[in-house]
C-alpha atoms as a PDB file:
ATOM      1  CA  UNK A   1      -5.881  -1.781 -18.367  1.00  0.00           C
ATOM      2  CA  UNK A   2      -3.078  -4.325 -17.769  1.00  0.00           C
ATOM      3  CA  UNK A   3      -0.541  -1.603 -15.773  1.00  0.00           C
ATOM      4  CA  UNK A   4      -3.175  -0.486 -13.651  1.00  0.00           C
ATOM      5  CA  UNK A   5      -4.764  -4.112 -12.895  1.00  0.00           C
ATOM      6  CA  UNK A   6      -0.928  -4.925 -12.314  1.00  0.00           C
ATOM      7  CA  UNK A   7      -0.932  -1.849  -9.985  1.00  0.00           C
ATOM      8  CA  UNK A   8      -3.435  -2.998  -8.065  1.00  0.00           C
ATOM      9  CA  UNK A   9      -2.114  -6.193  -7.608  1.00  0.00           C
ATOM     10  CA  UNK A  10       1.214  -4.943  -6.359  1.00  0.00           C
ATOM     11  CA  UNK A  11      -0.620  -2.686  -3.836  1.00  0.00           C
ATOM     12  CA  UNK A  12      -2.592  -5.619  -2.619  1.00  0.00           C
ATOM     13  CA  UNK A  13       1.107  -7.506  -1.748  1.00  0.00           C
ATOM     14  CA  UNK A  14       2.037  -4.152   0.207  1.00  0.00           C
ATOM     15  CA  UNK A  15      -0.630  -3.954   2.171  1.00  0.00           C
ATOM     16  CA  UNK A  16      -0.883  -7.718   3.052  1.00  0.00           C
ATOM     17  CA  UNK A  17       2.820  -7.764   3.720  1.00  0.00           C
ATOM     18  CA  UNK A  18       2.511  -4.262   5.945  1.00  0.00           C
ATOM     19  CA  UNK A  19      -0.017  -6.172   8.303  1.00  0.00           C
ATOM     20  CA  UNK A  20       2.254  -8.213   9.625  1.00  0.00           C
ATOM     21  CA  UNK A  21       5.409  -6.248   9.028  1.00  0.00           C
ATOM     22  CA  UNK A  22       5.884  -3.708  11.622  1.00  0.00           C
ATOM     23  CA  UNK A  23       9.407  -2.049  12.727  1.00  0.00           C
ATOM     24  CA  UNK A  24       9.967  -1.062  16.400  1.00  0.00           C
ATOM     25  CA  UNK A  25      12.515   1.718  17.479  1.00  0.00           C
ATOM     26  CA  UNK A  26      14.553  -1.836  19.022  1.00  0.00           C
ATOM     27  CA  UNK A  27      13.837  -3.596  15.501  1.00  0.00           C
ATOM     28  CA  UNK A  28      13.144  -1.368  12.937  1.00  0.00           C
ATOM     29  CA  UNK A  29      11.947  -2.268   9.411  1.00  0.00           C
ATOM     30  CA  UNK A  30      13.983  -2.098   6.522  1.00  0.00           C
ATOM     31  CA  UNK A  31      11.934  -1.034   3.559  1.00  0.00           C
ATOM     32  CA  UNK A  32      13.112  -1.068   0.366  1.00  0.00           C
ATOM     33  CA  UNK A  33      11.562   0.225  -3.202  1.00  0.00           C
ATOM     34  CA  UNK A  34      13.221   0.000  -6.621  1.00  0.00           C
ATOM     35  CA  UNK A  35      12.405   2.235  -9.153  1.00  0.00           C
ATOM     36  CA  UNK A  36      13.605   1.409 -13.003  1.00  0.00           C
ATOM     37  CA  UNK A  37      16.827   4.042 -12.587  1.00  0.00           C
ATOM     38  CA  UNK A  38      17.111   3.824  -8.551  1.00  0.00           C
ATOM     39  CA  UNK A  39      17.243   2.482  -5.508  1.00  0.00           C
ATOM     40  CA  UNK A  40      15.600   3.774  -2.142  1.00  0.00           C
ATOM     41  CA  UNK A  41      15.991   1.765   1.228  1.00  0.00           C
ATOM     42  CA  UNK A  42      15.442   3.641   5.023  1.00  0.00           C
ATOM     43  CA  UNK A  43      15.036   2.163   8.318  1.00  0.00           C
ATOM     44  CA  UNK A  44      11.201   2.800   9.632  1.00  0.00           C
ATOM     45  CA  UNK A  45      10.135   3.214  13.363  1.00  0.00           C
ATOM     46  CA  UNK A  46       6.203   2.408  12.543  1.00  0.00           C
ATOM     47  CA  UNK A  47       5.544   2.555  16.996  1.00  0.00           C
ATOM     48  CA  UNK A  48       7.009   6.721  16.382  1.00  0.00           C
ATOM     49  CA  UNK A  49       6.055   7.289  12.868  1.00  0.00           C
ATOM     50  CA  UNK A  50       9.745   8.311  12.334  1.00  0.00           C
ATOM     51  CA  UNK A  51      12.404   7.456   9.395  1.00  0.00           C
ATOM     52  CA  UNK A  52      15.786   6.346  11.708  1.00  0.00           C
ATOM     53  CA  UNK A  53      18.345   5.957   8.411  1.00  0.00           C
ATOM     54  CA  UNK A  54      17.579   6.553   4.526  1.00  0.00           C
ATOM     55  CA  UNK A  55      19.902   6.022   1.769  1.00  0.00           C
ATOM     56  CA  UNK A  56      18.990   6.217  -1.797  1.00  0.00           C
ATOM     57  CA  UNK A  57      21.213   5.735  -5.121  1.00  0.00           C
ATOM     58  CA  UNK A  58      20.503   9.836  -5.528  1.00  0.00           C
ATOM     59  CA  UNK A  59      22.767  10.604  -2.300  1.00  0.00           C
ATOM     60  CA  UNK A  60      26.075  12.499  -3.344  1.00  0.00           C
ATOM     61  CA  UNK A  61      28.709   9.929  -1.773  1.00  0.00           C
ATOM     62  CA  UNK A  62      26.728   7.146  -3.707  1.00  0.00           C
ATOM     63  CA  UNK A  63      26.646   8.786  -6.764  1.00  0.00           C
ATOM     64  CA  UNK A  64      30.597   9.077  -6.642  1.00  0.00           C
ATOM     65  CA  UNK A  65      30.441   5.725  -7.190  1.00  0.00           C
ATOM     66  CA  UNK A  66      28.232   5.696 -10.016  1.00  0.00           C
ATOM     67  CA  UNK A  67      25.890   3.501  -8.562  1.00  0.00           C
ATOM     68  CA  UNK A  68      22.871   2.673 -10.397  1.00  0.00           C
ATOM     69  CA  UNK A  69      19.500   0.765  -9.857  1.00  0.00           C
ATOM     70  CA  UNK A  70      20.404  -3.009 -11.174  1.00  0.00           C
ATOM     71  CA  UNK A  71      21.901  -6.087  -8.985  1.00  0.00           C
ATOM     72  CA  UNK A  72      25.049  -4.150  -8.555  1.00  0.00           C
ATOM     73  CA  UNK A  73      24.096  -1.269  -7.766  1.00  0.00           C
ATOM     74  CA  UNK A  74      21.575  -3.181  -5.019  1.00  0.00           C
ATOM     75  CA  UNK A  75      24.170  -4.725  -3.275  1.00  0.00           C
ATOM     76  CA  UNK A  76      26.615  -1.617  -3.300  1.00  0.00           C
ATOM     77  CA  UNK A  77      24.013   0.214  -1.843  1.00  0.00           C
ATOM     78  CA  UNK A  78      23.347  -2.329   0.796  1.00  0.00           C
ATOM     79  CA  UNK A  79      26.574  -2.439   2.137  1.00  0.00           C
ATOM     80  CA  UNK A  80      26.777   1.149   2.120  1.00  0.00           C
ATOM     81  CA  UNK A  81      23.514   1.137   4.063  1.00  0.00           C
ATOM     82  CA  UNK A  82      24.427  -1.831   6.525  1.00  0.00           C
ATOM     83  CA  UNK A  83      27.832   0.615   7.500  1.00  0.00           C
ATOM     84  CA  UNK A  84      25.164   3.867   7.724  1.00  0.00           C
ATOM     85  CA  UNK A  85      22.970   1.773   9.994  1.00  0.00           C
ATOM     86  CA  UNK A  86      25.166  -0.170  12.292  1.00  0.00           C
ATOM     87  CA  UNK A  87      26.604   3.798  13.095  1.00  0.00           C
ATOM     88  CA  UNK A  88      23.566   5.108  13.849  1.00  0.00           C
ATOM     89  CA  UNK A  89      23.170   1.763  16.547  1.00  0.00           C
ATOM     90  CA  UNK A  90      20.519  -0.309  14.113  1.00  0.00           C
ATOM     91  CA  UNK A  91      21.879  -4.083  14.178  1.00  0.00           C
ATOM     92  CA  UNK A  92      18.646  -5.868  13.629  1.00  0.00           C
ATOM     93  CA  UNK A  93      16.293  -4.965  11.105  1.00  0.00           C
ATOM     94  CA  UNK A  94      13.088  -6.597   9.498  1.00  0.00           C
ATOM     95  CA  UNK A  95      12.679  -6.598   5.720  1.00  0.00           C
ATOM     96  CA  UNK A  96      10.172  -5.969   3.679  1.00  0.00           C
ATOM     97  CA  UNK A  97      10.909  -6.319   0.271  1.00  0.00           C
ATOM     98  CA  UNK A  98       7.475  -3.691  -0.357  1.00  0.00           C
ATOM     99  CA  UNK A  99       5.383  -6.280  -2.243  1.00  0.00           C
ATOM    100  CA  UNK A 100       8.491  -7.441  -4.721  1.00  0.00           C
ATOM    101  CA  UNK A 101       9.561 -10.860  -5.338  1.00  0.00           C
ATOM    102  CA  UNK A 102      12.527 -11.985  -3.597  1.00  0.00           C
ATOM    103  CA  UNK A 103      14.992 -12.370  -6.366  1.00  0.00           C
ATOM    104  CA  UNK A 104      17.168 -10.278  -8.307  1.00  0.00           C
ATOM    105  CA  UNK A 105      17.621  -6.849  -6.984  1.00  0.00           C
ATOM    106  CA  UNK A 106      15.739  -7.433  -3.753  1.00  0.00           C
ATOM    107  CA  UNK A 107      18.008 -10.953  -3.054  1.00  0.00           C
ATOM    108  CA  UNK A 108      20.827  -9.072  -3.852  1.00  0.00           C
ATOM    109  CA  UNK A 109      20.124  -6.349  -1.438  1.00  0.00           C
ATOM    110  CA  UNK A 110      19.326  -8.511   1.147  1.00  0.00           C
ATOM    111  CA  UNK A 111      22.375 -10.816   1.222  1.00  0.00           C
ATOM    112  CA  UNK A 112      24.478  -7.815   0.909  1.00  0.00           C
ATOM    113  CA  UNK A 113      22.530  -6.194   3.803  1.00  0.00           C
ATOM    114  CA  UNK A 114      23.421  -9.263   5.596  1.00  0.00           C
ATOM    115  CA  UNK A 115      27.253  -9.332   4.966  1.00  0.00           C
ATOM    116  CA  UNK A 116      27.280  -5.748   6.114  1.00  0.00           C
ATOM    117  CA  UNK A 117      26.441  -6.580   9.563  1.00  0.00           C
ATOM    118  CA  UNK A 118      22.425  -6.537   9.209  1.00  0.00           C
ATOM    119  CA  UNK A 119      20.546  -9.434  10.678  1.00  0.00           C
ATOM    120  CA  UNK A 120      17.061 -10.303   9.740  1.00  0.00           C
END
């Protein structure tokens, strides 16, 4: 009964966060989900209903690197996504941190994001 009322709860953050949350094809929104072995982030047109960049810790040329999903691995990844973004033209982003609290991995992601050339 605890997981699922914590389930819940976490949904209820999503939702409440998506609301006001919205990425444009000028601004598109960086979402971001962390699973216990990975990581998952991909720019989102919501106006088109269209994914404009993904990157995930699965991808072959991250996996060279033996990236995994802890604080490391979060900011490797966000740098490598920051470089995959700024060459497909994204520069400015909004974040949503998909109902997480912003520390640890998600920080982590989103400073590195940042020094990669991100703003938001």
């Amino acid at each position: 009964m605890k997981t699922a009322y914590k389930a819940k709860l976490l949904q209820n953050r999503k939702w409440r966060i998506r609301k006001k949350v919205t990425g444009t094809a000028v601004r598109p929104r960086l979402s971001v989900k962390f699973s216990g072995k990975h990581i998952y982030a991909q720019a989102v047109n919501d106006d088109a209903g269209s994914t404009l960049v993904f990157l995930s810790t699965l991808d072959p040329e991250v996996r060279k690197t033996k990236v995994k999903g802890n604080v490391s691995g979060a900011k490797t990844l966000a740098v490598a996504f920051a470089a995959k973004a700024k060459a497909a033209g994204i520069t400015s982003v909004v974040f949503d941190r998909n109902g997480r609290p912003y520390h640890g991995r998600v920080k982590t992601f989103a400073e590195a994001a940042r020094e990669g050339g991100l703003q938001f």
